[in-house]
PDB file of N, CA and C in Angstrom:
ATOM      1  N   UNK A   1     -65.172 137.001 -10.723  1.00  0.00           N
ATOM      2  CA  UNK A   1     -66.264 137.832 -10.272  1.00  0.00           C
ATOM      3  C   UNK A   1     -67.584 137.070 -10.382  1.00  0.00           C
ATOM      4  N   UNK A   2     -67.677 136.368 -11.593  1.00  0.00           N
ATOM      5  CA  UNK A   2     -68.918 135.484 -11.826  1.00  0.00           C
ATOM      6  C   UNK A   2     -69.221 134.529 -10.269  1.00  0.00           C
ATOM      7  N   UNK A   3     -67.924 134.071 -10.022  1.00  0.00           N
ATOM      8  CA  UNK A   3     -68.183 132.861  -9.172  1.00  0.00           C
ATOM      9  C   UNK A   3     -68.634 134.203  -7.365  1.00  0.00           C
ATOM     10  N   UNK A   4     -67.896 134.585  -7.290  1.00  0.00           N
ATOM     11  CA  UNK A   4     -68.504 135.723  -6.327  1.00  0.00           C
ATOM     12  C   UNK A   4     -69.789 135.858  -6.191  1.00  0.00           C
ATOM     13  N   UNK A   5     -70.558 136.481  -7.484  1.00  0.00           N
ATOM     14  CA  UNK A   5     -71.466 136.770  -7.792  1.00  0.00           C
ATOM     15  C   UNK A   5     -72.723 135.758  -7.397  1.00  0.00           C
ATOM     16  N   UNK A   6     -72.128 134.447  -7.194  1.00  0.00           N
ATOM     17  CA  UNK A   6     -73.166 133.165  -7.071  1.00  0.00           C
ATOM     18  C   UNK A   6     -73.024 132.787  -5.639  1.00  0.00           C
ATOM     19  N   UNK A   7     -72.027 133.488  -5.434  1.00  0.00           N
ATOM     20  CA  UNK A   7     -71.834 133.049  -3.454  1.00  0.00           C
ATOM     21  C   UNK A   7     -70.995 131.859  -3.741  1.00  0.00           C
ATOM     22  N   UNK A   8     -70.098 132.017  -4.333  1.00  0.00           N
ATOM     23  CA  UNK A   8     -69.127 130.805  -4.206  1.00  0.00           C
ATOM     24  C   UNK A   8     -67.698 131.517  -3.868  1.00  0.00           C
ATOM     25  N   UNK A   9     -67.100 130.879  -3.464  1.00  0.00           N
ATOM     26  CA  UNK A   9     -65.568 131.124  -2.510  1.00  0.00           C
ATOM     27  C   UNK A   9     -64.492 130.580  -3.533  1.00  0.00           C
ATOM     28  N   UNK A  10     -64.088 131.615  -4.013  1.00  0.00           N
ATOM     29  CA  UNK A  10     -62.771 132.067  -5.209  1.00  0.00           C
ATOM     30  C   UNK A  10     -61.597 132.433  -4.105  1.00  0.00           C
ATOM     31  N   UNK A  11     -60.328 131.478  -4.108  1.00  0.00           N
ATOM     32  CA  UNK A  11     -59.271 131.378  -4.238  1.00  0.00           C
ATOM     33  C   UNK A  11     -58.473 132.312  -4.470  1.00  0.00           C
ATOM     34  N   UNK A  12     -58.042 133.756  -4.054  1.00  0.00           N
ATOM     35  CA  UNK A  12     -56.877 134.707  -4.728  1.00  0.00           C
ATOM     36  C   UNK A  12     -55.810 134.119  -5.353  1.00  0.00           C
ATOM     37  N   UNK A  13     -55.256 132.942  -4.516  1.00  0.00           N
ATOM     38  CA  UNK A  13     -54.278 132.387  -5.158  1.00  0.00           C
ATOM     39  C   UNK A  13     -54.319 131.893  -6.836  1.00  0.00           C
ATOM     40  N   UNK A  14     -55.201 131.414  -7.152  1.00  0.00           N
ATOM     41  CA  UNK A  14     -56.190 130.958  -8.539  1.00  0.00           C
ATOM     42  C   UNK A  14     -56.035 132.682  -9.152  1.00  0.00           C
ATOM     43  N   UNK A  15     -56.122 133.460  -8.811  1.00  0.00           N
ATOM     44  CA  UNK A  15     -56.597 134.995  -9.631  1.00  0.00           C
ATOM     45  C   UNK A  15     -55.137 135.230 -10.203  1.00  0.00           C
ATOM     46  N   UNK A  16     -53.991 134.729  -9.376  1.00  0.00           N
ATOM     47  CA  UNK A  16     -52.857 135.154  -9.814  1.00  0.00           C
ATOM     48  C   UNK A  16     -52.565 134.096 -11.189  1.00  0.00           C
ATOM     49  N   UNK A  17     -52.983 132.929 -11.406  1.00  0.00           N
ATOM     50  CA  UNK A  17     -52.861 132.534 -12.718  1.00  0.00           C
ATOM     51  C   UNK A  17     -53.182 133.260 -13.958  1.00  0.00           C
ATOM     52  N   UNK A  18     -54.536 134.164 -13.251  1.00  0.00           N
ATOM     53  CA  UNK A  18     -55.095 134.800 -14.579  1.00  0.00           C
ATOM     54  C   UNK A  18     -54.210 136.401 -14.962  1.00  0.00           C
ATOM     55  N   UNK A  19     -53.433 136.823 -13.668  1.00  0.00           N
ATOM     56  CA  UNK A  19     -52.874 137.927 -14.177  1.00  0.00           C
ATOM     57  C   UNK A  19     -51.420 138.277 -14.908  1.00  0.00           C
ATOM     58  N   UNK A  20     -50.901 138.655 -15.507  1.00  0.00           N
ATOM     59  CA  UNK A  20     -49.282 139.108 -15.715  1.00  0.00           C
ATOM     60  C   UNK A  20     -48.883 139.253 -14.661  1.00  0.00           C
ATOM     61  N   UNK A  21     -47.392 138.767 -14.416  1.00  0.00           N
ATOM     62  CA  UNK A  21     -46.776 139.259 -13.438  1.00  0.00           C
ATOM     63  C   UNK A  21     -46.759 140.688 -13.991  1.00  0.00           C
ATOM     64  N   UNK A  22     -46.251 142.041 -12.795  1.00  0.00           N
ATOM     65  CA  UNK A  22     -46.065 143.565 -13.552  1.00  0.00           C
ATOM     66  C   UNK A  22     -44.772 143.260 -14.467  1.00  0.00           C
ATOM     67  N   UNK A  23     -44.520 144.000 -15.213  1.00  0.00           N
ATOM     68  CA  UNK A  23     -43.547 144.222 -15.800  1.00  0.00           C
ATOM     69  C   UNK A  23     -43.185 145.132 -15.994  1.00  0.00           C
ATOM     70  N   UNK A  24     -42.406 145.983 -16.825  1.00  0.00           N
ATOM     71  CA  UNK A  24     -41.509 147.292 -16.815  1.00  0.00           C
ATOM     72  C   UNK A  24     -42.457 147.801 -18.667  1.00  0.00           C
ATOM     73  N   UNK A  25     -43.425 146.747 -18.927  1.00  0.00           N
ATOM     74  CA  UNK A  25     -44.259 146.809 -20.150  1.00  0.00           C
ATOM     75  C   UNK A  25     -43.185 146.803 -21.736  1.00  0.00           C
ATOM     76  N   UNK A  26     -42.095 148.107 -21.373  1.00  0.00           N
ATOM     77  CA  UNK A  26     -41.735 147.780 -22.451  1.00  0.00           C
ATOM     78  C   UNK A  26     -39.896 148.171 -22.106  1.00  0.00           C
ATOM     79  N   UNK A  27     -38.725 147.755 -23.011  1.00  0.00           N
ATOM     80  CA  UNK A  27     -37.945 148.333 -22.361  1.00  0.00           C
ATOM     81  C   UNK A  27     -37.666 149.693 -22.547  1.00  0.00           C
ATOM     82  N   UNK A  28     -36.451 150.705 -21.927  1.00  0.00           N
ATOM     83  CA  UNK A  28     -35.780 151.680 -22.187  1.00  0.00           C
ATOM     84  C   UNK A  28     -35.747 151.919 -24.021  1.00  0.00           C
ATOM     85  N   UNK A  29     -35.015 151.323 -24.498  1.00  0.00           N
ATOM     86  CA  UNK A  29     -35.437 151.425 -26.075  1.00  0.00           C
ATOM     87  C   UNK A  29     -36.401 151.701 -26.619  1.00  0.00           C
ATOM     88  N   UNK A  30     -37.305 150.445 -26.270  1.00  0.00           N
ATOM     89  CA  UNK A  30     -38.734 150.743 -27.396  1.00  0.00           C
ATOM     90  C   UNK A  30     -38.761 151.807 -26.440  1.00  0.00           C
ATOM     91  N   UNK A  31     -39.110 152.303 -25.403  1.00  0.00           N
ATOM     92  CA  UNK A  31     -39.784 153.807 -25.070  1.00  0.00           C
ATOM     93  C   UNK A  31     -38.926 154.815 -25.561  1.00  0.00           C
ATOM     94  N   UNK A  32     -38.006 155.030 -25.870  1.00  0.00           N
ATOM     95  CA  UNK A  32     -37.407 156.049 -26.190  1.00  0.00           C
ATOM     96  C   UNK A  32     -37.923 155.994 -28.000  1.00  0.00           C
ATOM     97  N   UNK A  33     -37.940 155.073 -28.640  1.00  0.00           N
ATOM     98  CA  UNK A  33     -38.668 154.926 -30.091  1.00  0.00           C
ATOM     99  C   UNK A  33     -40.381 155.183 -30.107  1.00  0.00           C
ATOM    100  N   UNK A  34     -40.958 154.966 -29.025  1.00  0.00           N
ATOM    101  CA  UNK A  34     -42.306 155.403 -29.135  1.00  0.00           C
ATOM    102  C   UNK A  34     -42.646 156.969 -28.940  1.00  0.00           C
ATOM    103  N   UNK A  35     -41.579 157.104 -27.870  1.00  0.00           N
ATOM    104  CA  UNK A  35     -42.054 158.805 -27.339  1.00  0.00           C
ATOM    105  C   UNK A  35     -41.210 159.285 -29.231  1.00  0.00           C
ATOM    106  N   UNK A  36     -40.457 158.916 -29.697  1.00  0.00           N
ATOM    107  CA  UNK A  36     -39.690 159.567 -30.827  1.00  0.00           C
ATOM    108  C   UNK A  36     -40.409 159.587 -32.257  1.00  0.00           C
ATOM    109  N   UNK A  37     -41.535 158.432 -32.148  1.00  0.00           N
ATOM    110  CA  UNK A  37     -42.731 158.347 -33.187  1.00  0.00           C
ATOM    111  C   UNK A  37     -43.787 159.497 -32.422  1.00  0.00           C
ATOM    112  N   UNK A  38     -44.148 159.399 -31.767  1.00  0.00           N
ATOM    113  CA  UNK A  38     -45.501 160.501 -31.007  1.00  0.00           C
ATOM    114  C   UNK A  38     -44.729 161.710 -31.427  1.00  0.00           C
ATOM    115  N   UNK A  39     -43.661 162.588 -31.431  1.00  0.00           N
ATOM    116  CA  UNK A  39     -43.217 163.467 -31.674  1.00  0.00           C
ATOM    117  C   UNK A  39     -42.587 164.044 -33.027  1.00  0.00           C
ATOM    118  N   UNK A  40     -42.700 162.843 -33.747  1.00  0.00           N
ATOM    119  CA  UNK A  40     -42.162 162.899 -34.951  1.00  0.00           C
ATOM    120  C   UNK A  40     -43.749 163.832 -35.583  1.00  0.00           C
ATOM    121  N   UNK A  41     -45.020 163.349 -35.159  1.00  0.00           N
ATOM    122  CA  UNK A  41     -46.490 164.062 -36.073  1.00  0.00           C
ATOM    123  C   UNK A  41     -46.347 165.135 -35.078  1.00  0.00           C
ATOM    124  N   UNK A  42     -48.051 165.630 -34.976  1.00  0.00           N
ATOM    125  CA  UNK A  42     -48.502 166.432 -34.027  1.00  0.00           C
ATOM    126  C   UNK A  42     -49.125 165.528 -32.617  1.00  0.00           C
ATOM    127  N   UNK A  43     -48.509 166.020 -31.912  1.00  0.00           N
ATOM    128  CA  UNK A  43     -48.532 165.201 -30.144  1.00  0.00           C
ATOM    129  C   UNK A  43     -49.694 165.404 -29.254  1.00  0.00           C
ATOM    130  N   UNK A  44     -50.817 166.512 -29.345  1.00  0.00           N
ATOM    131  CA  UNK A  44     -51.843 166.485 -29.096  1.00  0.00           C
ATOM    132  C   UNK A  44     -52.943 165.696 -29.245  1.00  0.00           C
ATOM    133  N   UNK A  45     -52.703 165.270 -30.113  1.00  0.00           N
ATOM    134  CA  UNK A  45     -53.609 163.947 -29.904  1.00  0.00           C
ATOM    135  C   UNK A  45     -53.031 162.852 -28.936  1.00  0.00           C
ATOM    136  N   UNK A  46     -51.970 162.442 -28.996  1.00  0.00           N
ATOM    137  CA  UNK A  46     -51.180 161.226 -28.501  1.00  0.00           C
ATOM    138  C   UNK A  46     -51.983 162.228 -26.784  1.00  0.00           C
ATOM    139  N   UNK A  47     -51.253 163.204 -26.310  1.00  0.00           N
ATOM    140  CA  UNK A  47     -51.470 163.435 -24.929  1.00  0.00           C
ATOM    141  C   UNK A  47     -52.392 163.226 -24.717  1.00  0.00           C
ATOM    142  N   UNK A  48     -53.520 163.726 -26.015  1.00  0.00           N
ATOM    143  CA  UNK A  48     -55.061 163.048 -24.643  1.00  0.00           C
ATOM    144  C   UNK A  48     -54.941 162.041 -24.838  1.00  0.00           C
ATOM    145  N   UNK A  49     -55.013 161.062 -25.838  1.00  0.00           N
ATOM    146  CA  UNK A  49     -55.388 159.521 -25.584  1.00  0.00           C
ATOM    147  C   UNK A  49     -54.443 159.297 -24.314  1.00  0.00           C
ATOM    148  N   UNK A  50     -53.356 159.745 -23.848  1.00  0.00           N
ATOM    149  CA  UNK A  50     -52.288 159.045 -22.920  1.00  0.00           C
ATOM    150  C   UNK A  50     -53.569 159.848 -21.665  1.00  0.00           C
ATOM    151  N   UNK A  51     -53.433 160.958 -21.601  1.00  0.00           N
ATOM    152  CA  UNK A  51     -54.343 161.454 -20.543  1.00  0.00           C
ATOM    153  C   UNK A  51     -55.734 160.695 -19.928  1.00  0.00           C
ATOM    154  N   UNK A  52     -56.458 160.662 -21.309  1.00  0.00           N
ATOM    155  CA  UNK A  52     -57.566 159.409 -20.818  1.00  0.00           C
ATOM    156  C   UNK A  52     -57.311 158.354 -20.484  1.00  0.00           C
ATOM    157  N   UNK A  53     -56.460 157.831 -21.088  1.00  0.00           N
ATOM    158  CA  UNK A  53     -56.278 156.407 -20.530  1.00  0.00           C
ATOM    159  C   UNK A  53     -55.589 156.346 -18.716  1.00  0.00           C
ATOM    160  N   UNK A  54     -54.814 157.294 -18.556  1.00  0.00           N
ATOM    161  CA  UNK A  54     -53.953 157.739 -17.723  1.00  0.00           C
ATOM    162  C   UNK A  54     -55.395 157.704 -16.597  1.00  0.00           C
ATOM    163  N   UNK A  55     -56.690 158.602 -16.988  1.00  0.00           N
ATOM    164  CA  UNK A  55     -57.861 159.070 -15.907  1.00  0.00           C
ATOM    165  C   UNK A  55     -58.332 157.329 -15.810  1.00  0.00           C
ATOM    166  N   UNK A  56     -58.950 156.839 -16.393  1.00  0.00           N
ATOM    167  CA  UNK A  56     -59.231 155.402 -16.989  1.00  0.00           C
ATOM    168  C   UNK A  56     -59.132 154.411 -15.733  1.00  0.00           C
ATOM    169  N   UNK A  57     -57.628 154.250 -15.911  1.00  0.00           N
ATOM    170  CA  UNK A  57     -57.229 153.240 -14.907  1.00  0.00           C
ATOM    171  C   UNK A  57     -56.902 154.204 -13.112  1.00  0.00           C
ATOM    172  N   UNK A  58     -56.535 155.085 -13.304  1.00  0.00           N
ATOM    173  CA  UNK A  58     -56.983 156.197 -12.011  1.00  0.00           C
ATOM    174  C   UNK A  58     -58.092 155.696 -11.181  1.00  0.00           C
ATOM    175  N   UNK A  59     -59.231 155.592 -12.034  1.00  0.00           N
ATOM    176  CA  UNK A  59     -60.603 155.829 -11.691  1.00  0.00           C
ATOM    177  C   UNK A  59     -60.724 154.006 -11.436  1.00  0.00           C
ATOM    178  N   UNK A  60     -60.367 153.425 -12.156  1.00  0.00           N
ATOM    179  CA  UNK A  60     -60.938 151.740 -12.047  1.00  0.00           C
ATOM    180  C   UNK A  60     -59.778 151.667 -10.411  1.00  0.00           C
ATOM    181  N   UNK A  61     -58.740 151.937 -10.513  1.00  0.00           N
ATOM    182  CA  UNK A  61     -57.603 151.762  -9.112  1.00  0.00           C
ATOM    183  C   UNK A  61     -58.332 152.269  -8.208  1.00  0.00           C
ATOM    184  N   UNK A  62     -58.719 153.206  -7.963  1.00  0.00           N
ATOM    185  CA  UNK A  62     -59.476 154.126  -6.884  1.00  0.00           C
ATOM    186  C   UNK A  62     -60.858 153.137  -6.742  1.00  0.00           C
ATOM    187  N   UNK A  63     -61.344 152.743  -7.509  1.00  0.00           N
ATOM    188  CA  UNK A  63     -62.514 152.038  -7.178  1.00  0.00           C
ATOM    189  C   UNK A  63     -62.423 150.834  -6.493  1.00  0.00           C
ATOM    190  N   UNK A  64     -61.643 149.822  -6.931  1.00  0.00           N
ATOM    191  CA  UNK A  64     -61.569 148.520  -6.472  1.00  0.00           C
ATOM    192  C   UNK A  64     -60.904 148.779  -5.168  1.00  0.00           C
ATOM    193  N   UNK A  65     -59.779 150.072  -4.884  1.00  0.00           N
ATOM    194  CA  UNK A  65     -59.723 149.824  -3.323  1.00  0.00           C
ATOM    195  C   UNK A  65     -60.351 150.612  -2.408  1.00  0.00           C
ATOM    196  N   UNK A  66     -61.273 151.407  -2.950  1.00  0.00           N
ATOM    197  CA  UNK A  66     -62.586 152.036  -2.109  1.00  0.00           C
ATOM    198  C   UNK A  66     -63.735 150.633  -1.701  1.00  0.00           C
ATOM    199  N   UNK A  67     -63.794 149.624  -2.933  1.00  0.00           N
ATOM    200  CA  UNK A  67     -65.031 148.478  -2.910  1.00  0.00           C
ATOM    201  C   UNK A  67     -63.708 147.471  -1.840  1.00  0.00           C
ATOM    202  N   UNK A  68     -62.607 147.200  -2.117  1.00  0.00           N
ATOM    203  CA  UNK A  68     -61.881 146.182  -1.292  1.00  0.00           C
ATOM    204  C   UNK A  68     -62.091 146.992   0.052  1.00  0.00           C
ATOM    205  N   UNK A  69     -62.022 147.947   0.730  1.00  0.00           N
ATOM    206  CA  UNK A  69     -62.055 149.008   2.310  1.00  0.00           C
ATOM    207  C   UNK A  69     -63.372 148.745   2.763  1.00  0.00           C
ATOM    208  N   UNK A  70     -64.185 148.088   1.785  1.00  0.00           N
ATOM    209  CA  UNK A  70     -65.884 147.432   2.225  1.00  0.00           C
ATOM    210  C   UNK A  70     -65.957 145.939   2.162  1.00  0.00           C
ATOM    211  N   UNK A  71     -64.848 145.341   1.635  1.00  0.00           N
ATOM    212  CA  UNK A  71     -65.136 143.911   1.780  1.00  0.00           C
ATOM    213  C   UNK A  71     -64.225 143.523   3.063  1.00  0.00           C
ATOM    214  N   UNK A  72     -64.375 142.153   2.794  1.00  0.00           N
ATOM    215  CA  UNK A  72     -63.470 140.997   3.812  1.00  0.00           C
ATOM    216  C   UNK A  72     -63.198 140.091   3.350  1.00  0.00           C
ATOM    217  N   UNK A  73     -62.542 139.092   3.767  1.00  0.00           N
ATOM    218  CA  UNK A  73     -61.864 137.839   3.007  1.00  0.00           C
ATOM    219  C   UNK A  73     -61.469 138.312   1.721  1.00  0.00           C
ATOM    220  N   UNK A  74     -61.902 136.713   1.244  1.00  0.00           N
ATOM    221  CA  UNK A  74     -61.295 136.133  -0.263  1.00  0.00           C
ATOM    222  C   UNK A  74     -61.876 137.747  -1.234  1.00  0.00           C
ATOM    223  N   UNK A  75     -62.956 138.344  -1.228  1.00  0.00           N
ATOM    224  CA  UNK A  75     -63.476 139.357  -1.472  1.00  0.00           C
ATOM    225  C   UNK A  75     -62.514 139.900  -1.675  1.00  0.00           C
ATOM    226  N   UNK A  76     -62.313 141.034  -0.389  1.00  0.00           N
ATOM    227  CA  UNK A  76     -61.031 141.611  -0.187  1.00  0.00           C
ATOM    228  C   UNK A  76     -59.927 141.669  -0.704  1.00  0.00           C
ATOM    229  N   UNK A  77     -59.574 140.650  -0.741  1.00  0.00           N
ATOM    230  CA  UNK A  77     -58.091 140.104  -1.488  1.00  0.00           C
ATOM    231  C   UNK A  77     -58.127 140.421  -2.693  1.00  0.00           C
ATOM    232  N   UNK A  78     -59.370 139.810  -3.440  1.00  0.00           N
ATOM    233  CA  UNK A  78     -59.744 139.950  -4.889  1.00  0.00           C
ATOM    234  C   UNK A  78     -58.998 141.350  -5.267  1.00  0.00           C
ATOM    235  N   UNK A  79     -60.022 141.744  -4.616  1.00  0.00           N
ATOM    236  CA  UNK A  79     -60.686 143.580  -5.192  1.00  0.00           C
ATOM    237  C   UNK A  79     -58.936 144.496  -4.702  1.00  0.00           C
ATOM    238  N   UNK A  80     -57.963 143.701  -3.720  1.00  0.00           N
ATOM    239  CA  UNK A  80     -56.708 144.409  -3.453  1.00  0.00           C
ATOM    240  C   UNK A  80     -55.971 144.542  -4.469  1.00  0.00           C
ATOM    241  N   UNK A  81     -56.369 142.714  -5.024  1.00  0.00           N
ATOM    242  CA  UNK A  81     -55.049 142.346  -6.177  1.00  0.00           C
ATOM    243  C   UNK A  81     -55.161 143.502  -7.112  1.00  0.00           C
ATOM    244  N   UNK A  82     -56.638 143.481  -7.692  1.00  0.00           N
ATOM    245  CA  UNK A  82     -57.078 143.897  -8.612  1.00  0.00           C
ATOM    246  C   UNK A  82     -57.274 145.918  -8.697  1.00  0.00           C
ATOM    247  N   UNK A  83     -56.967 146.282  -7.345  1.00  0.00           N
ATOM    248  CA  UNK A  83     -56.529 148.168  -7.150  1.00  0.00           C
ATOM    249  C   UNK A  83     -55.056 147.787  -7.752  1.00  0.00           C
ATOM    250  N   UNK A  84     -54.090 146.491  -7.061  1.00  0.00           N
ATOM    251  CA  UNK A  84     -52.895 146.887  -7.889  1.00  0.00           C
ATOM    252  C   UNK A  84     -52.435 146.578  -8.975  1.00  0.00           C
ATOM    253  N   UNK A  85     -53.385 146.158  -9.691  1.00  0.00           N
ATOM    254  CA  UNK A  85     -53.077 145.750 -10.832  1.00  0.00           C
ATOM    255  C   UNK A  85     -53.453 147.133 -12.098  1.00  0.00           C
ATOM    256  N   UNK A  86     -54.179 147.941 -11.474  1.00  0.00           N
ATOM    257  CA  UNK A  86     -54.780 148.710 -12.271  1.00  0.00           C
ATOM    258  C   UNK A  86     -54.131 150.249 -11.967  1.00  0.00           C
ATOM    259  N   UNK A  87     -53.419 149.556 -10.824  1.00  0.00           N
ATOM    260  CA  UNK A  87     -52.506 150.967 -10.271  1.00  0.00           C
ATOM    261  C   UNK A  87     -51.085 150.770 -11.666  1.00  0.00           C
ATOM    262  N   UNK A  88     -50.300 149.757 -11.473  1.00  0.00           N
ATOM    263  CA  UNK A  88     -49.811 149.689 -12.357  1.00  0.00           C
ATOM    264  C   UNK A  88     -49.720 150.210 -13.609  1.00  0.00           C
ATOM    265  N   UNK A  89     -50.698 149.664 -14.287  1.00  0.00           N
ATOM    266  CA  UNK A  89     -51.381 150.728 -15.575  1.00  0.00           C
ATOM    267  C   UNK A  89     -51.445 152.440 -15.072  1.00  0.00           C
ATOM    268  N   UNK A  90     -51.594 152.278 -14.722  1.00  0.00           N
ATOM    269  CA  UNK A  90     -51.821 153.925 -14.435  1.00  0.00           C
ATOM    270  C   UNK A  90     -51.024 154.546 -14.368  1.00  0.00           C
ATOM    271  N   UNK A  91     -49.682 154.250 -13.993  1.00  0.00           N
ATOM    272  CA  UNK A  91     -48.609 154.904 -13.752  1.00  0.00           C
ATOM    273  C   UNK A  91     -47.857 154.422 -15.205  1.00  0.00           C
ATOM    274  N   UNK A  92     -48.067 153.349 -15.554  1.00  0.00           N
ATOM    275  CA  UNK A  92     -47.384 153.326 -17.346  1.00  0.00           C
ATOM    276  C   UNK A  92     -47.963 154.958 -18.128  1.00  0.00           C
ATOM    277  N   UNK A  93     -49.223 154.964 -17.834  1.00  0.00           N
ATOM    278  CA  UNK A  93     -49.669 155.944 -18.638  1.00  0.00           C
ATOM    279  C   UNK A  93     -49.778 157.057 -18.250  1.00  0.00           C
ATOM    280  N   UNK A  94     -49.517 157.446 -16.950  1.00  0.00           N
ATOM    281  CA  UNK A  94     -49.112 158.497 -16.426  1.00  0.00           C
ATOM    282  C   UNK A  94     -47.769 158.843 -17.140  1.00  0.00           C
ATOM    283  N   UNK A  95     -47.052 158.470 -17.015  1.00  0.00           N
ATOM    284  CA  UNK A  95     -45.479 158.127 -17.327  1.00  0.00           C
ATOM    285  C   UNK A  95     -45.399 158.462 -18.885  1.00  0.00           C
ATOM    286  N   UNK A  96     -46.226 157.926 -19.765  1.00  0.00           N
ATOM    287  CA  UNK A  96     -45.884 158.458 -20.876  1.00  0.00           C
ATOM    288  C   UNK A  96     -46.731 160.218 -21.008  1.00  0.00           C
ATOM    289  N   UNK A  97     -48.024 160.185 -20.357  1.00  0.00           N
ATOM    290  CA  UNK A  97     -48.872 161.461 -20.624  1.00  0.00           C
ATOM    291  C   UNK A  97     -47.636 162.516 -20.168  1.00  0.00           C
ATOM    292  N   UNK A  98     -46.950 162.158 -18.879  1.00  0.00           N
ATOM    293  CA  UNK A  98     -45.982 163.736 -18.365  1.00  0.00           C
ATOM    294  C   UNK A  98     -45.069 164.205 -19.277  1.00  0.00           C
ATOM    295  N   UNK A  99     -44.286 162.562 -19.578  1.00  0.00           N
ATOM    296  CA  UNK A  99     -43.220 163.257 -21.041  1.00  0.00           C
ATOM    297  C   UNK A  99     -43.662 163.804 -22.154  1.00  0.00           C
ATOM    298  N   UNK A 100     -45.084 163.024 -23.103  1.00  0.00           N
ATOM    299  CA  UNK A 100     -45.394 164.535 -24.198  1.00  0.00           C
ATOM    300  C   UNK A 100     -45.296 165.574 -23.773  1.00  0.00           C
ATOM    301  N   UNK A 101     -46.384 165.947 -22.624  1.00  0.00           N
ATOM    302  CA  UNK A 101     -47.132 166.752 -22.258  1.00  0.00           C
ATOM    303  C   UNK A 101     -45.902 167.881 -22.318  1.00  0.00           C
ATOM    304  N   UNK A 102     -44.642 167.166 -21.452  1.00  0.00           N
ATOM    305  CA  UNK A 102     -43.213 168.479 -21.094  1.00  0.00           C
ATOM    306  C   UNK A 102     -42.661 168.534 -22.527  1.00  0.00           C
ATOM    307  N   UNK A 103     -42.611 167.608 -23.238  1.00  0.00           N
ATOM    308  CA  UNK A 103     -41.549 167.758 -24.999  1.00  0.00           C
ATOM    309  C   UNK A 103     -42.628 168.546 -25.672  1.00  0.00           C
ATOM    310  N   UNK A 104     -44.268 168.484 -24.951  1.00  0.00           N
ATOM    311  CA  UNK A 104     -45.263 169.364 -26.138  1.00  0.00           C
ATOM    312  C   UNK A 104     -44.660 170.647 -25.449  1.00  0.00           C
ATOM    313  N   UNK A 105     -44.919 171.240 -24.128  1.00  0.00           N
ATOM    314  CA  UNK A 105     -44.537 172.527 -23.897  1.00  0.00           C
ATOM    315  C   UNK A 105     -42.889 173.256 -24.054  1.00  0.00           C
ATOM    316  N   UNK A 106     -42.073 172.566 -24.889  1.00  0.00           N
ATOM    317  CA  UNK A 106     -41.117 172.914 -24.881  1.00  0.00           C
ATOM    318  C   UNK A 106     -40.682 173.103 -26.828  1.00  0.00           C
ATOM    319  N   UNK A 107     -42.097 172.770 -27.293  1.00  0.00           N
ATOM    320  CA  UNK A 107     -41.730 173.095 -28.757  1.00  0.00           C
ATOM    321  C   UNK A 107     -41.957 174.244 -29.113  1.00  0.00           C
ATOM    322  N   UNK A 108     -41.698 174.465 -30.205  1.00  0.00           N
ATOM    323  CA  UNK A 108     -42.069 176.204 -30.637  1.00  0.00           C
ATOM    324  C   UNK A 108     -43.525 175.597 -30.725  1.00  0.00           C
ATOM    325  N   UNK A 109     -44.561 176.428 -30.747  1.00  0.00           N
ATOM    326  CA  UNK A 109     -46.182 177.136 -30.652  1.00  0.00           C
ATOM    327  C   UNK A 109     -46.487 176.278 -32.059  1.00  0.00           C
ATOM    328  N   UNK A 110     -47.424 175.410 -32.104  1.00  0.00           N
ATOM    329  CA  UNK A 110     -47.714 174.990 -33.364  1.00  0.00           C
ATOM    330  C   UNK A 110     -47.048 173.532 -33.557  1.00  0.00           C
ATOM    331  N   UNK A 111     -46.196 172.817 -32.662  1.00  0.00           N
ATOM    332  CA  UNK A 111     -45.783 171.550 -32.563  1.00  0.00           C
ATOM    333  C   UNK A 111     -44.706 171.613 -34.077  1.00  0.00           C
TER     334      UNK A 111
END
C-alpha cells in the first residue's frame, strides 16, 4: 500500500509472497476441541467476540471490493486479492459464531 501510495507500480504477483495460502485454519479435531472448551464455561461471551470479529472482517471484505469496483490495474488486483483474503476470515468466524450461537439456543436458560 505504501508503494501505491507514492505512485509506484506494485506487482500482485509479489503480494502473494506476503499472504498464506487459505487454509481450512484448523483441522476437524482441534474444532471440535475448541467449540467443546467455549461450551464447557458460559458461551456468551465467546459468541460476541466470534460475532464481532465475524462483523470485522464482513466490513474490511465489503470494503476492499467496493474500493477494487473503483480501481484498475495492478490497483485492482491488489484491493481483489485482498476482498478475498478477508472474505476467508469471515466465513472462519462466521462458522464458528453459527455453531455457539445454535449449542447456546439449545441449552437449558442460564447456559
Amino acid at each position: 500500500m505504501d508503494e501505491l501510495h507514492r505512485g509506484k507500480e506494485v506487482d500482485p504477483g509479489q503480494l502473494q509472497d506476503l499472504v498464506l495460502e487459505p487454509t481450512d485454519y484448523f483441522d476437524e479435531r482441534a474444532k471440535k476441541e475448541f467449540m467443546e472448551q467455549c461450551l464447557h464455561g458460559s458461551m456468551v461471551p465467546d459468541v460476541t467476540v466470534f460475532n464481532t470479529a465475524w462483523l470485522i472482517e464482513k466490513d474490511l471484505s465489503e470494503f476492499y471490493a467496493a474500493m477494487a469496483s473503483k480501481a484498475q490495474g495492478k490497483v485492482k488486483d491488489a484491493l481483489s486479492m485482498l476482498s478475498r483474503w478477508e472474505r476467508q476470515h469471515e466465513m472462519f468466524f462466521r462458522q464458528f459464531r453459527d455453531k455457539l450461537s445454535e449449542a447456546y439456543a439449545q441449552m437449558p436458560w442460564g447456559g
